[in-house]
Protein backbone atom coordinates (compact mmCIF):
# COMPACT_ATOMS: atom_id res chain seq x y z
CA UNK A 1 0.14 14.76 -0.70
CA UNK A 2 1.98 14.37 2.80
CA UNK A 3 -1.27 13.22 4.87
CA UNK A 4 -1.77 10.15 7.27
CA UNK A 5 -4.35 7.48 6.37
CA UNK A 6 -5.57 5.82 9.88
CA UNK A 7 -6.56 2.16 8.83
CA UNK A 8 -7.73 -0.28 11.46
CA UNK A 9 -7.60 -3.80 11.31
CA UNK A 10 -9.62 -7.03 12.66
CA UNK A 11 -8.56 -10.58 12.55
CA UNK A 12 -10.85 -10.90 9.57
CA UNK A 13 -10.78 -7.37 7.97
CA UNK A 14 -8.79 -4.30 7.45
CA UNK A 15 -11.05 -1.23 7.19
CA UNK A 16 -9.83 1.31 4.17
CA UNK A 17 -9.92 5.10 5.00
CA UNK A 18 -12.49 6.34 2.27
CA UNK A 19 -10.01 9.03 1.85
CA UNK A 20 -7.87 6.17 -0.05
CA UNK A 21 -10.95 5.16 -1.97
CA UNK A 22 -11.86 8.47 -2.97
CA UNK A 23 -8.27 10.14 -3.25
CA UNK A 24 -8.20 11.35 -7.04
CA UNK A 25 -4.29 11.48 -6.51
CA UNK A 26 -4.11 7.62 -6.37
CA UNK A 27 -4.15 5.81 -9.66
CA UNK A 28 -6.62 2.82 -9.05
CA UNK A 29 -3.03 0.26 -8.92
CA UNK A 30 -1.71 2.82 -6.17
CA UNK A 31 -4.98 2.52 -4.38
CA UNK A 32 -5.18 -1.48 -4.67
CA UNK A 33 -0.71 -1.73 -3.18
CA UNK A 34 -2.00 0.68 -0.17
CA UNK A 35 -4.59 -1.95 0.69
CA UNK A 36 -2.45 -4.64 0.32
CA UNK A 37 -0.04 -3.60 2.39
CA UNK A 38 -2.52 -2.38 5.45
CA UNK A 39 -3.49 -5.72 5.47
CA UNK A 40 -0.22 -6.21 7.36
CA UNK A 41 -0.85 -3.68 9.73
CA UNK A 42 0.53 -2.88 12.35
CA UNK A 43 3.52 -4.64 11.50
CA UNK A 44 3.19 -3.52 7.43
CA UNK A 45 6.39 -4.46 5.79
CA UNK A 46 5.39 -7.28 3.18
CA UNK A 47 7.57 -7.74 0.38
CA UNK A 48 7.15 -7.30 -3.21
CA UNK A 49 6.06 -11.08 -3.75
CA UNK A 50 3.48 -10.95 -1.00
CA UNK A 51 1.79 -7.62 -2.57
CA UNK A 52 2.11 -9.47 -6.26
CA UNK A 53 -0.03 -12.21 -5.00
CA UNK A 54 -3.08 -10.25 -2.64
CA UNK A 55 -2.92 -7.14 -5.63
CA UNK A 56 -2.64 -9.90 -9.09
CA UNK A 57 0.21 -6.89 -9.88
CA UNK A 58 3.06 -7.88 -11.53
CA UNK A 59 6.45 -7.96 -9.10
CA UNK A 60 7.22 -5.12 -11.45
CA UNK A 61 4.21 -3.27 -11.51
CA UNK A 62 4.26 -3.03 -8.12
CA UNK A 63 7.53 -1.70 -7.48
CA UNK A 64 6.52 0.78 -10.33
CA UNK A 65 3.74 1.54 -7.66
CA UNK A 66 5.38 1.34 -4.84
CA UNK A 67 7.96 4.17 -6.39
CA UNK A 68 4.98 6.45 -7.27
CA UNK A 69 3.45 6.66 -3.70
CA UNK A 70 7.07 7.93 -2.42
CA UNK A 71 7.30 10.34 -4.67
CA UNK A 72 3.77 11.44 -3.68
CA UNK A 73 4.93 11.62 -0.07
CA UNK A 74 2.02 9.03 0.67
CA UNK A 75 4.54 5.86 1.50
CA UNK A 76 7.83 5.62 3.13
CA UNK A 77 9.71 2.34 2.43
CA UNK A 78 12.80 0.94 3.97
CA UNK A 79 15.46 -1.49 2.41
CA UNK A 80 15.28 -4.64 4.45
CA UNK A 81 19.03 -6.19 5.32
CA UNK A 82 19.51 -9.62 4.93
């Protein structure tokens, strides 16, 4: 699963694709970290702690997550240095 989601935000909002909603690839935890992080967007690089507290994941579980949607080509991450 290598496609593009198009999200669009508003001070107050963040719209979801219903492709997310609907995907039957996403496990309903994949679906909930993909939300939390567009509500970053456009700048979407929150840590783990900061999708722990919007998702009520686990800092674990949501690395576990976060690992799953690279494999499935949905999510690119990037180490952050310092």
């Amino acid at each position: 699963m290598s496609k593009r989601f198009v999200f669009s935000k508003n001070e107050n909002y963040t719209v979801i694709p219903n492709e997310v909603l609907e995907s039957a690839v996403l496990c309903s935890a994949e679906k909930l970290v993909i939300i939390a992080i567009a509500k970053f967007l456009p700048n979407a690089f929150p840590g783990i702690e900061s999708i722990s507290k919007i998702t009520g994941l686990s800092p674990r579980h949501v690395r576990r997550q976060l690992r799953s949607l690279e494999q499935k080509r949905v999510l690119f991450t990037r180490k952050q240095i310092g």
